[in-house]
Protein backbone atom coordinates (compact mmCIF):
# COMPACT_ATOMS: atom_id res chain seq x y z
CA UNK A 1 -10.99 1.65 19.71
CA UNK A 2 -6.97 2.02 20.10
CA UNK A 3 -5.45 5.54 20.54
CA UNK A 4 -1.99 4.71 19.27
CA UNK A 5 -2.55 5.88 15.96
CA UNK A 6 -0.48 8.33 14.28
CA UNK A 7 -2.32 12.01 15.08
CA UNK A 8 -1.89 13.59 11.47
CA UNK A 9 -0.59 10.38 9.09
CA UNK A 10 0.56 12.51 5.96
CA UNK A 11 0.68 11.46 2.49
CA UNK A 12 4.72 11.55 2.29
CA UNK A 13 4.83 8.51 4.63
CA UNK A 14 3.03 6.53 1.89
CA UNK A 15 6.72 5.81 0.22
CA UNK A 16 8.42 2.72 -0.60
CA UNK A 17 8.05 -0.57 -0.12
CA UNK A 18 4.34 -1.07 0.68
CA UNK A 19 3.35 -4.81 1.88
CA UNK A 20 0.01 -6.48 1.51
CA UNK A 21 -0.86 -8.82 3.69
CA UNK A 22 -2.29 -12.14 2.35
CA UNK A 23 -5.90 -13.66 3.29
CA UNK A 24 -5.22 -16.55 5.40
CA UNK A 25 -6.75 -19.38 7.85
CA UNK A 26 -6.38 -18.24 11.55
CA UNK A 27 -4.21 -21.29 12.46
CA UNK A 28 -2.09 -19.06 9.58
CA UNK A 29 -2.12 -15.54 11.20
CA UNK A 30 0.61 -15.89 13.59
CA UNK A 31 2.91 -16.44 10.39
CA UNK A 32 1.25 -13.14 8.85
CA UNK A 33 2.57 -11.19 12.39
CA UNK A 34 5.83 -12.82 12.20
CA UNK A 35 6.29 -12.11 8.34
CA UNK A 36 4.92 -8.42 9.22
CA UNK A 37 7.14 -7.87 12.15
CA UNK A 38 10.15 -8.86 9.62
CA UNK A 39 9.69 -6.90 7.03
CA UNK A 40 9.11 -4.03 9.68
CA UNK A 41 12.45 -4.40 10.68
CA UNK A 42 14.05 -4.68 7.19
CA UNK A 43 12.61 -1.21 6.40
CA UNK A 44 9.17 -1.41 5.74
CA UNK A 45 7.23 1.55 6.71
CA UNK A 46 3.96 0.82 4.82
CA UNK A 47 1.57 -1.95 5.98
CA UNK A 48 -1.85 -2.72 4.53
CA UNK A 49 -3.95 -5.29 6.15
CA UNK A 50 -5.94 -7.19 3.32
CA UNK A 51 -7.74 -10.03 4.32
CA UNK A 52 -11.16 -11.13 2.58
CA UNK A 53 -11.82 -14.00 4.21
CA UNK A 54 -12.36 -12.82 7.59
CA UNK A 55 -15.29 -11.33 9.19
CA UNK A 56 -15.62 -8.31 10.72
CA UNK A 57 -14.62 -8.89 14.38
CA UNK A 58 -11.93 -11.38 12.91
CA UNK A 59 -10.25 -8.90 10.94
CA UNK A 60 -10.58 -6.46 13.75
CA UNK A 61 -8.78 -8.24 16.12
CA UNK A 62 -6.05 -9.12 13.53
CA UNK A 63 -5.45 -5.66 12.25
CA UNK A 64 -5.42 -4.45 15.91
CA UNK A 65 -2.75 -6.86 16.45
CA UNK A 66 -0.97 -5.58 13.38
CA UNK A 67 -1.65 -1.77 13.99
CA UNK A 68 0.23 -2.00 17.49
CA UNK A 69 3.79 -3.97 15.14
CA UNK A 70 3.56 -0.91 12.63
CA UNK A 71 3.56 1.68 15.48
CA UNK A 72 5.51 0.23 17.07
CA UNK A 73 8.16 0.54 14.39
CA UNK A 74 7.24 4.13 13.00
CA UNK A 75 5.05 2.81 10.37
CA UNK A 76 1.57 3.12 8.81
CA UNK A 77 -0.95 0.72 8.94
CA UNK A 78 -3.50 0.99 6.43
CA UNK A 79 -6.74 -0.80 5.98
CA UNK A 80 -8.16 -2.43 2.75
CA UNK A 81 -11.76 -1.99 2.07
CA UNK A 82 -13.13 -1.46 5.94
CA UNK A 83 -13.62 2.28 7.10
CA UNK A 84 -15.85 0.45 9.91
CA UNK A 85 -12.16 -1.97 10.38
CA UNK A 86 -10.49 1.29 9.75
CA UNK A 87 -12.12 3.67 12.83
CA UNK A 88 -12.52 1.03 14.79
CA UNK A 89 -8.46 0.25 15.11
CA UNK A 90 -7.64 3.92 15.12
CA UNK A 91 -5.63 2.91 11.77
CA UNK A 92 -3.87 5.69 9.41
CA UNK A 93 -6.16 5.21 6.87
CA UNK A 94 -8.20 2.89 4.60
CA UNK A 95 -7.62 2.05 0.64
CA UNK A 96 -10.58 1.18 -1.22
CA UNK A 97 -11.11 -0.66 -4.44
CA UNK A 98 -13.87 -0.83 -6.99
CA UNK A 99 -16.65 -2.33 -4.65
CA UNK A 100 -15.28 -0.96 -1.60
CA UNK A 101 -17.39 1.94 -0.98
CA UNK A 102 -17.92 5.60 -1.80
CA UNK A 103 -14.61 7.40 -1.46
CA UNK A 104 -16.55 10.81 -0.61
CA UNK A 105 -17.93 9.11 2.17
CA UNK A 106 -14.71 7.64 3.75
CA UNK A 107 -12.77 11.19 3.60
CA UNK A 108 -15.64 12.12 5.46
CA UNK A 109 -15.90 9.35 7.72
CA UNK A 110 -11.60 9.59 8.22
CA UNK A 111 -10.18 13.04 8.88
CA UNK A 112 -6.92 13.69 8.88
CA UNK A 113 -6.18 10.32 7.94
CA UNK A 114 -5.37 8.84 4.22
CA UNK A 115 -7.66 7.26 1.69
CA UNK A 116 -5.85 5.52 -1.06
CA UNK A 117 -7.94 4.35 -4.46
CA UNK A 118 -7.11 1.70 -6.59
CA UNK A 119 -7.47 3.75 -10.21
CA UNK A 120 -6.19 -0.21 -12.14
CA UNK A 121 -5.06 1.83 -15.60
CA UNK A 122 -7.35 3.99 -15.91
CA UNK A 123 -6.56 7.98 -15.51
CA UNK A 124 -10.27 9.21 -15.30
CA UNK A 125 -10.28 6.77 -12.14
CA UNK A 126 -7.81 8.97 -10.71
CA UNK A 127 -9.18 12.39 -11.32
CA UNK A 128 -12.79 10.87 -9.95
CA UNK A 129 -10.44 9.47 -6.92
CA UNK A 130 -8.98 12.78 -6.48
CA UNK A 131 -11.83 15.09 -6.67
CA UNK A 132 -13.37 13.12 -4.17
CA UNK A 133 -10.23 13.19 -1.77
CA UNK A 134 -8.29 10.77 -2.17
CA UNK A 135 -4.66 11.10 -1.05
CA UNK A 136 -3.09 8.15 -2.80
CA UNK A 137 -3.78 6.75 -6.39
CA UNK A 138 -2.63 3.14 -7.00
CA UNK A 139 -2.46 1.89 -10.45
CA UNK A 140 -1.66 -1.97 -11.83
CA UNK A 141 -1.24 -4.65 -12.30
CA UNK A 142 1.98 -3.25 -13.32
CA UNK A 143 3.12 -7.10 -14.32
CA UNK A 144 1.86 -10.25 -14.30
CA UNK A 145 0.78 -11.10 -11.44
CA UNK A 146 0.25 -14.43 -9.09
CA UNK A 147 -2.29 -12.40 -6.66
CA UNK A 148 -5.01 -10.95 -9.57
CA UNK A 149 -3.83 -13.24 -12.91
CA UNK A 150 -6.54 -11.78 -14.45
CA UNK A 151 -5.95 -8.08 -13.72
CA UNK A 152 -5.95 -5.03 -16.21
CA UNK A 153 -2.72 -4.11 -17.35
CA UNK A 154 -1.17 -0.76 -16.55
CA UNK A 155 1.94 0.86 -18.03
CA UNK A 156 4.73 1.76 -16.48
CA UNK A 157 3.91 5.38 -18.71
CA UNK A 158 0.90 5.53 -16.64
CA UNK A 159 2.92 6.49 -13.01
CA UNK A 160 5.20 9.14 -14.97
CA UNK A 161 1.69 10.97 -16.33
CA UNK A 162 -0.45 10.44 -12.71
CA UNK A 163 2.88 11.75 -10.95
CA UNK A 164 3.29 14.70 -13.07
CA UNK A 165 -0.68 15.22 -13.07
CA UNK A 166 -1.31 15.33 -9.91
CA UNK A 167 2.19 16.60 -7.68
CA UNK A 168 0.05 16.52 -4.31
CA UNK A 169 -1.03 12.53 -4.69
CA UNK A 170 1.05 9.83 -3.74
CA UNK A 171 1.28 7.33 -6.67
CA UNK A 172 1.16 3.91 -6.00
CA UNK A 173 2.16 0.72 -8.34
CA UNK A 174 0.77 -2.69 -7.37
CA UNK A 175 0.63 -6.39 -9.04
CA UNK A 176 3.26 -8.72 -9.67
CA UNK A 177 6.33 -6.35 -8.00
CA UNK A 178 9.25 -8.39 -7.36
CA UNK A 179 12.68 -7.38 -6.83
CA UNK A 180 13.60 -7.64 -10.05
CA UNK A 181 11.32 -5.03 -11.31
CA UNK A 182 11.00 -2.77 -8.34
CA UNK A 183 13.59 -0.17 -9.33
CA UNK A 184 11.47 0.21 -12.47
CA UNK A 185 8.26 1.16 -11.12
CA UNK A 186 10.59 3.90 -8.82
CA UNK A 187 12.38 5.15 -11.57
CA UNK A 188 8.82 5.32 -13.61
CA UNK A 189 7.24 7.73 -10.69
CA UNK A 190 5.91 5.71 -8.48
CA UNK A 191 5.90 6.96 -4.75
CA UNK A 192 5.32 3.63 -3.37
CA UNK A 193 5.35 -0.34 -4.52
CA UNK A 194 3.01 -2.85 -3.47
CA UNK A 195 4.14 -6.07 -2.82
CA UNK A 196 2.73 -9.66 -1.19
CA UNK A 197 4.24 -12.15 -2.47
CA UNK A 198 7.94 -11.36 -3.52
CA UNK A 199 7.79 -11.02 0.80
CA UNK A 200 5.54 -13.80 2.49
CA UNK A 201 6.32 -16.61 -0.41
CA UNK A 202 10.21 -15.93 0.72
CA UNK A 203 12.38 -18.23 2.19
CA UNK A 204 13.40 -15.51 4.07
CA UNK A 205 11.39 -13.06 4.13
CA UNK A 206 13.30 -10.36 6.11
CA UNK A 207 15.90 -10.69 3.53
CA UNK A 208 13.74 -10.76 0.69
CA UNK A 209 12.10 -7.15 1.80
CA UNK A 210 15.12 -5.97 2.81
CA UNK A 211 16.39 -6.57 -0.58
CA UNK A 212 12.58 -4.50 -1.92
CA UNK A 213 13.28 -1.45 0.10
CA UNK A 214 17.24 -1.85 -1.50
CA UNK A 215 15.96 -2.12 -4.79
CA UNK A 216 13.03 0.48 -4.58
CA UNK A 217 15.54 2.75 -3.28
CA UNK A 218 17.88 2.49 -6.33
CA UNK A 219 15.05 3.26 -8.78
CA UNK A 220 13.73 6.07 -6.53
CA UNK A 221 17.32 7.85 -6.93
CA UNK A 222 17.39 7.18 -10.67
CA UNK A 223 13.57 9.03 -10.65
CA UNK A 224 15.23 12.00 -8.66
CA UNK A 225 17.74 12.61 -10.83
CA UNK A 226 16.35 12.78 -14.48
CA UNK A 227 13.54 15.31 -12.64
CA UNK A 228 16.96 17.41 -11.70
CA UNK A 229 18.61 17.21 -15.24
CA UNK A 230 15.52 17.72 -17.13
């Protein structure tokens, strides 16, 4: 197990431009690095390593790999599905879907680091999520999207209410997030915005999240004001 983990990850550094990494073949992973190492540079300071087509020890030694890039440049790196991946990378915390496992059980199994839930549109999700301690709430697909075509739909409405709900969570949009429609899911509430593909099916891809993080940004002001004026 690695010790370079952050001691106390805390929820506020679950904020902006949030990149997924993609499964891939392991001829493929050195790309995956050099995409992640980019976007780290450009401003990135969320990572979560998502790859189901690896085993176990595969996608240890890959999120190892990608743990030591996001430390390396001040960022989280945050597992998707794996507390066993999770604890044994010293990562800053795990996210878990609908068949991931019992979120109870990973708060348990990860003090003092974060547990993000995916909640898809669905509000009760959240307050189950929450009451079991989770620190972050995602909700989507937010837009169509290339990853999950066949993905719920959630409304943009939906990140206002969960922010306002629950102040202490960190709200988290996800599925089909491009730069076009960043600033929108900001300026809707959301603390963070997933992304995978507006970044690793770039031409350039520091550019392209460079451009996210600029984009996110603008939205995230917009949010901060109308909460001022209101």
């Amino acid at each position: 197990m690695t010790d370079n983990a952050c001691p106390h990850p805390e929820p506020s550094q679950l904020a902006g431009v949030y990149l997924l990494t993609p499964n891939c073949e392991f001829g493929a992973f050195d790309e995956v690095l050099s995409v992640v190492e980019q976007a780290l540079h450009a401003g990135v300071r969320v990572v979560q390593y998502r790859d189901k087509a690896a085993g176990t020890t595969q996608r240890i030694d890959r999120a190892g790999r990608i743990v030591a890039l996001a430390h390396a440049a001040g960022a989280l790196l945050i597992v998707n599905d794996s507390v066993e991946v999770a604890l044994s990378i010293a990562a800053d915390g795990v996210h878990l879907g609908r068949d991931d496992g019992d979120v109870l059980v990973a708060r348990n199994r990860l003090p003092g680091r974060l547990v993000g839930v995916s909640c898809y549109n669905d509000l009760a999700n959240a307050h189950r999520a929450i009451a079991a301690g989770a620190d972050a709430i995602a909700f989507g697909s937010m837009f169509a999207s290339v990853t999950k075509p066949a993905a719920v739909h959630a409304p943009l409405a939906l990140l206002t209410e969960a922010r306002s709900a629950w102040p202490r969570q960190r709200v988290i949009a996800i599925g089909g997030i491009n730069r076009d429609n960043i600033a929108t899911v900001a300026e809707a509430g959301a603390h963070a915005a997933a992304v995978l593909d507006a970044v690793f099916s770039a031409e350039r891809p520091a550019q392209a999240a460079r451009e996210l993080v600029e984009q996110f940004d603008k939205g995230r002001r917009r949010n901060e004001e109308q909460r001022t004026t209101v």
